[in-house]
Protein backbone atom coordinates (compact mmCIF):
# COMPACT_ATOMS: atom_id res chain seq x y z
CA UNK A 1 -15.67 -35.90 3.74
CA UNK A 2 -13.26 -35.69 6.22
CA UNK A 3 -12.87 -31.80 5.90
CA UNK A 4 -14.53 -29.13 8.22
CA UNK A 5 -16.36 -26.68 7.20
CA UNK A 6 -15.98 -23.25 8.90
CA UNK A 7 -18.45 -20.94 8.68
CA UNK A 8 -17.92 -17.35 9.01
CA UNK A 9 -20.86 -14.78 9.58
CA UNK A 10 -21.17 -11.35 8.68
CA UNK A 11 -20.93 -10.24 12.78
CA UNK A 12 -17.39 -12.24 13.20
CA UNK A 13 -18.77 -15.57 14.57
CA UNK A 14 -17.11 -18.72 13.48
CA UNK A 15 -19.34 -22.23 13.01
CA UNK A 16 -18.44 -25.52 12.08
CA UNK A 17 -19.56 -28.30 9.84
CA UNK A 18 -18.48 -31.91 9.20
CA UNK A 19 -18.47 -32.17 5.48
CA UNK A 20 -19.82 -35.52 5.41
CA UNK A 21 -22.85 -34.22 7.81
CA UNK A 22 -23.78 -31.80 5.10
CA UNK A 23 -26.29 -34.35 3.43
CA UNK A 24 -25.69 -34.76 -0.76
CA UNK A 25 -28.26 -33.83 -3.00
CA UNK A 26 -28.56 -34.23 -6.82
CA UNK A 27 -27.55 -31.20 -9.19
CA UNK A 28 -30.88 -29.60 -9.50
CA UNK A 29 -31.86 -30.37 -5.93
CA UNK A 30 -32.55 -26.85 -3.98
CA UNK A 31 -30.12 -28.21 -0.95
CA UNK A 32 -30.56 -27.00 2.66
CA UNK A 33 -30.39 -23.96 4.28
CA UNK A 34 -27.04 -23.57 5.80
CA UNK A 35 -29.05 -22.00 8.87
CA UNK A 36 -30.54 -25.37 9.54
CA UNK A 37 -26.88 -26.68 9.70
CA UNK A 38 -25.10 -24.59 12.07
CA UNK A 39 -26.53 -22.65 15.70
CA UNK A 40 -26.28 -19.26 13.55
CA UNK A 41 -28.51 -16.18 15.16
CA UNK A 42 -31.37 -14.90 13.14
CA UNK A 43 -29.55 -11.90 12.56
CA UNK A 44 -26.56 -13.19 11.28
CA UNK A 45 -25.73 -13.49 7.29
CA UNK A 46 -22.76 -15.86 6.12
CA UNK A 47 -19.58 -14.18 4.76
CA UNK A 48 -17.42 -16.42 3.82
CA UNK A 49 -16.89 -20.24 3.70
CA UNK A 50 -13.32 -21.79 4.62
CA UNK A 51 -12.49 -25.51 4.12
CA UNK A 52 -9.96 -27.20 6.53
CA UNK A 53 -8.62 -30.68 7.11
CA UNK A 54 -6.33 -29.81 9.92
CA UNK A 55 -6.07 -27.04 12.17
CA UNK A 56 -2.10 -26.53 12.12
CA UNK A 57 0.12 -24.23 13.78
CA UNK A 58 1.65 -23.43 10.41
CA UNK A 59 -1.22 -21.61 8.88
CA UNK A 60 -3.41 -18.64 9.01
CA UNK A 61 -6.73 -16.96 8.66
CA UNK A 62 -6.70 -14.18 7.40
CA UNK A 63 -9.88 -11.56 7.67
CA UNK A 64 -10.81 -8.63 5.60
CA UNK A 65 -14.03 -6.18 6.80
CA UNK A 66 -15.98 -3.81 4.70
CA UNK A 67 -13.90 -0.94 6.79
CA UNK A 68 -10.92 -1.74 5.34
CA UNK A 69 -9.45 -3.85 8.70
CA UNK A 70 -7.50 -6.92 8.06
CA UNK A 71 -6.35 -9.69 10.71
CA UNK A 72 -4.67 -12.67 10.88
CA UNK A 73 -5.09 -15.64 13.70
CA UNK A 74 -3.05 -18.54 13.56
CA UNK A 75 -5.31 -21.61 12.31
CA UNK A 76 -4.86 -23.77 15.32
CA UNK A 77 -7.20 -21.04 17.44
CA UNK A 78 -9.94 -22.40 16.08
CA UNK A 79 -9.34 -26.26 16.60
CA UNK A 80 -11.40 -26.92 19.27
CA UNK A 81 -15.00 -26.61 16.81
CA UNK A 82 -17.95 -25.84 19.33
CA UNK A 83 -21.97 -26.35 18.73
CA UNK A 84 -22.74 -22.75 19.66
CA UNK A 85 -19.76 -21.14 17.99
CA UNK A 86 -17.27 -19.04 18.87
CA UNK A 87 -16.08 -14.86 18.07
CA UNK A 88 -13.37 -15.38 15.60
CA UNK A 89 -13.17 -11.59 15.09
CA UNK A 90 -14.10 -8.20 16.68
CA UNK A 91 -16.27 -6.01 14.36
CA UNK A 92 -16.84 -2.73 15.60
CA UNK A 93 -20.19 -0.67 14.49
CA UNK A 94 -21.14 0.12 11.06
CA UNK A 95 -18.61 -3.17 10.32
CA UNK A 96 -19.12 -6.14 8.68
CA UNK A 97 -16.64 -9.20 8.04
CA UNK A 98 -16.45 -9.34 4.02
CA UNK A 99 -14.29 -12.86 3.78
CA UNK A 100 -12.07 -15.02 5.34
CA UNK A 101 -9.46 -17.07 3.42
CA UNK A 102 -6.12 -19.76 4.92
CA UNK A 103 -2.74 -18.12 3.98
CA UNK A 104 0.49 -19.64 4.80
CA UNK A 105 3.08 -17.14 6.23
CA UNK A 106 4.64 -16.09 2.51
CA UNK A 107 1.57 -14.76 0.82
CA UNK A 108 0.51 -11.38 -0.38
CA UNK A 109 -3.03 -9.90 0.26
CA UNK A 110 -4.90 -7.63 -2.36
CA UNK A 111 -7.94 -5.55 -1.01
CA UNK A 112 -10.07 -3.63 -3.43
CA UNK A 113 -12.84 -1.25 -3.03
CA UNK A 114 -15.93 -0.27 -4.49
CA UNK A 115 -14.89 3.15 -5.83
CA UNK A 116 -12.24 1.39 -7.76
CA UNK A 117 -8.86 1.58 -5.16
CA UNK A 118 -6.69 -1.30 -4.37
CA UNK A 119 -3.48 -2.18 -2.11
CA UNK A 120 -1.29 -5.02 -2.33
CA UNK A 121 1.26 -5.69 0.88
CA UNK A 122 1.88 -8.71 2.31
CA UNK A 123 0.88 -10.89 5.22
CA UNK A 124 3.83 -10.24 7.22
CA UNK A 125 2.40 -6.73 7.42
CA UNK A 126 -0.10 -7.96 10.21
CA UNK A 127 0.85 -9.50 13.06
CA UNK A 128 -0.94 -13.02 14.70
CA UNK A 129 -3.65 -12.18 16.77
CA UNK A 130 -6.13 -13.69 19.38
CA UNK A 131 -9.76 -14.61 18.01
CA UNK A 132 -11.38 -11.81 20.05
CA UNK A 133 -8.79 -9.39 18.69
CA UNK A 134 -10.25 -6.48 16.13
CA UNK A 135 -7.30 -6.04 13.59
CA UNK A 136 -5.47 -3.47 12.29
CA UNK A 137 -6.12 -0.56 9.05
CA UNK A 138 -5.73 -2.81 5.93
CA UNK A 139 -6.76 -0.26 3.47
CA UNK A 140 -7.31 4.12 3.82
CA UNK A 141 -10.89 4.47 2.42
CA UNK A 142 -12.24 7.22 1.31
CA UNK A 143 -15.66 8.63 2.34
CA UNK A 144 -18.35 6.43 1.32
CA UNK A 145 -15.86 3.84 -0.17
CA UNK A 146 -15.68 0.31 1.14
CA UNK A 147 -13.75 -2.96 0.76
CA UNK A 148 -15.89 -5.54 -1.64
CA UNK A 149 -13.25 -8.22 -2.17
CA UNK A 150 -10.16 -9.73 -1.14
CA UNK A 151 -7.30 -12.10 -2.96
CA UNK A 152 -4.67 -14.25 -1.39
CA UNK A 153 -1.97 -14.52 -3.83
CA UNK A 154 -1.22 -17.87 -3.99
CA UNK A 155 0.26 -18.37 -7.88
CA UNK A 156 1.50 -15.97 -10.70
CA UNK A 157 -1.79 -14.97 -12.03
CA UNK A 158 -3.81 -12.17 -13.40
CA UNK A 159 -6.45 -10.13 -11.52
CA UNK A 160 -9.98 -10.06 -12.77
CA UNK A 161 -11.94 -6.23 -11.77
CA UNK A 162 -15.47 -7.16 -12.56
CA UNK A 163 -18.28 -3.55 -12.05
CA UNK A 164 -22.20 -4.05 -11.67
CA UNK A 165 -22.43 -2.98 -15.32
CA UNK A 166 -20.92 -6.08 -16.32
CA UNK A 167 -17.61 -4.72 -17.57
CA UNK A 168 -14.40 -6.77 -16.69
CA UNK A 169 -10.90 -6.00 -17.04
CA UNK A 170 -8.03 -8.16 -16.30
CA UNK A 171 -4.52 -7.11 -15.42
CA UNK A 172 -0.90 -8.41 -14.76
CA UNK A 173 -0.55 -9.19 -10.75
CA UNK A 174 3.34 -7.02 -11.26
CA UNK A 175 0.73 -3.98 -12.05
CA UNK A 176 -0.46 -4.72 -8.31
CA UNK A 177 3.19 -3.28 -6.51
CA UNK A 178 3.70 -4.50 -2.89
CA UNK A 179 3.29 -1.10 -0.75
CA UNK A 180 2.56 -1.35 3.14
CA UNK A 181 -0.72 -2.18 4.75
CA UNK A 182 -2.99 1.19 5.82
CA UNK A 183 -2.29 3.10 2.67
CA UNK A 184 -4.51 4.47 0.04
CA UNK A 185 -3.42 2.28 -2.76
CA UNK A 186 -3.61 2.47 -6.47
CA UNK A 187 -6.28 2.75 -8.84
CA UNK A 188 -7.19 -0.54 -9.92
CA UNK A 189 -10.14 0.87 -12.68
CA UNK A 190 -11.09 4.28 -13.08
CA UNK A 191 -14.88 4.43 -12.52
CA UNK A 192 -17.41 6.04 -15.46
CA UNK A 193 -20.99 5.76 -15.80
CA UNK A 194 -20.33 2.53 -18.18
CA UNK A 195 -18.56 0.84 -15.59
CA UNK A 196 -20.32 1.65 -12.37
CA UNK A 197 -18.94 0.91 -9.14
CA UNK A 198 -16.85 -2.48 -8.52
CA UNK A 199 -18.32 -5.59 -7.19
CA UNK A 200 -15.83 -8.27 -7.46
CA UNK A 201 -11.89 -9.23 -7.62
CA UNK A 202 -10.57 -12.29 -8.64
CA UNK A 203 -7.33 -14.33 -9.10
CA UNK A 204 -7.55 -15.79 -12.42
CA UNK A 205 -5.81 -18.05 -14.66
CA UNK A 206 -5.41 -17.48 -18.64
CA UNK A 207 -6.99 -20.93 -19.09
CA UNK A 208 -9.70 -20.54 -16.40
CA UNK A 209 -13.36 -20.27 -17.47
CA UNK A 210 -15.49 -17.81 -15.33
CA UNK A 211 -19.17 -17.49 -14.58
């Protein structure tokens, strides 16, 4: 209850929430529209949810767009939590902010793409920069391709490729070599009319269970 909750939209704004404003509700309750919580425009759609006790100097958050741009703004940039919100990203037209997650200086980034591509480098690769900032090439798409997911590497763990077909595969992270940010990557599943097109990765655990 002491936590913040920040609140990322799909345009690159940045909200806050006290946890213990957000009000409880029993399991089968419907809950409230996060819209009714935060000053978010009509227009906007949420992207990504990040809870944060502190807002140190020692981490990161690190953002991933549908373009394929990554960025990474120390965590203490956004400690100063204001009613209206503030731009915690440039996205340029046609963009969209996909997710945001914390890193902490030694972690590696995976971003994978609908057409089946991925690229593994690590954070080092991108430099701190200011909230209004854009970001840099995470990932070389190609036409008609976009990012769908992102995963901080945080533990020695598989990665779970789920398609809109329902297929899943899951493969050892060492498949996933470290290669500089802006590349093409490698082919994380090859794409067949079975399969379709990707819609999710995921950092799994052998002894997770997965809905």
């Amino acid at each position: 209850t002491h936590d913040y909750m920040m609140v990322f939209t799909q345009s690159g704004h940045c909200y806050w929430l006290k946890v213990h404003e957000i009000p409880q509700a029993a399991r089968a309750a419907r809950g409230r529209p996060i819209v009714n919580c935060v000053a978010m425009k009509p227009e906007e759609r949420l992207a990504a949810l990040v809870p944060v006790r502190e807002f140190s100097q020692d981490k990161s958050l690190f953002f991933a767009t549908k373009n394929g741009v990554a960025k990474k703004t120390v965590l203490s940039e956004f400690g100063n939590p204001r009613s209206t919100g503030i731009r915690a990203i440039n996205i340029e037209d046609g963009d969209e902010l996909i997710d945001v997650q914390v890193t902490d200086g030694s972690n590696d980034l995976v971003l994978a793409t609908r057409h089946g591509m991925s690229i593994r480098f690590h954070e080092k690769d991108v430099r701190d920069m200011g909230r209004t900032a854009t970001g840099v090439k995470g990932i070389e798409l190609d036409k008609k391709d976009f990012v769908i997911d992102m995963v901080v590497v945080r533990r020695k763990c598989t990665l779970l490729v789920v398609t809109e077909k329902g297929m899943g595969k899951r493969s050892e992270l060492d498949e996933y070599r470290v290669q500089h940010r802006g590349g093409r990557g490698i082919i994380t599943l090859k794409r067949a009319a079975k399969t379709g097109d990707i819609v999710a990765l995921k950092e799994v655990m052998p002894d997770d269970e997965l809905m």
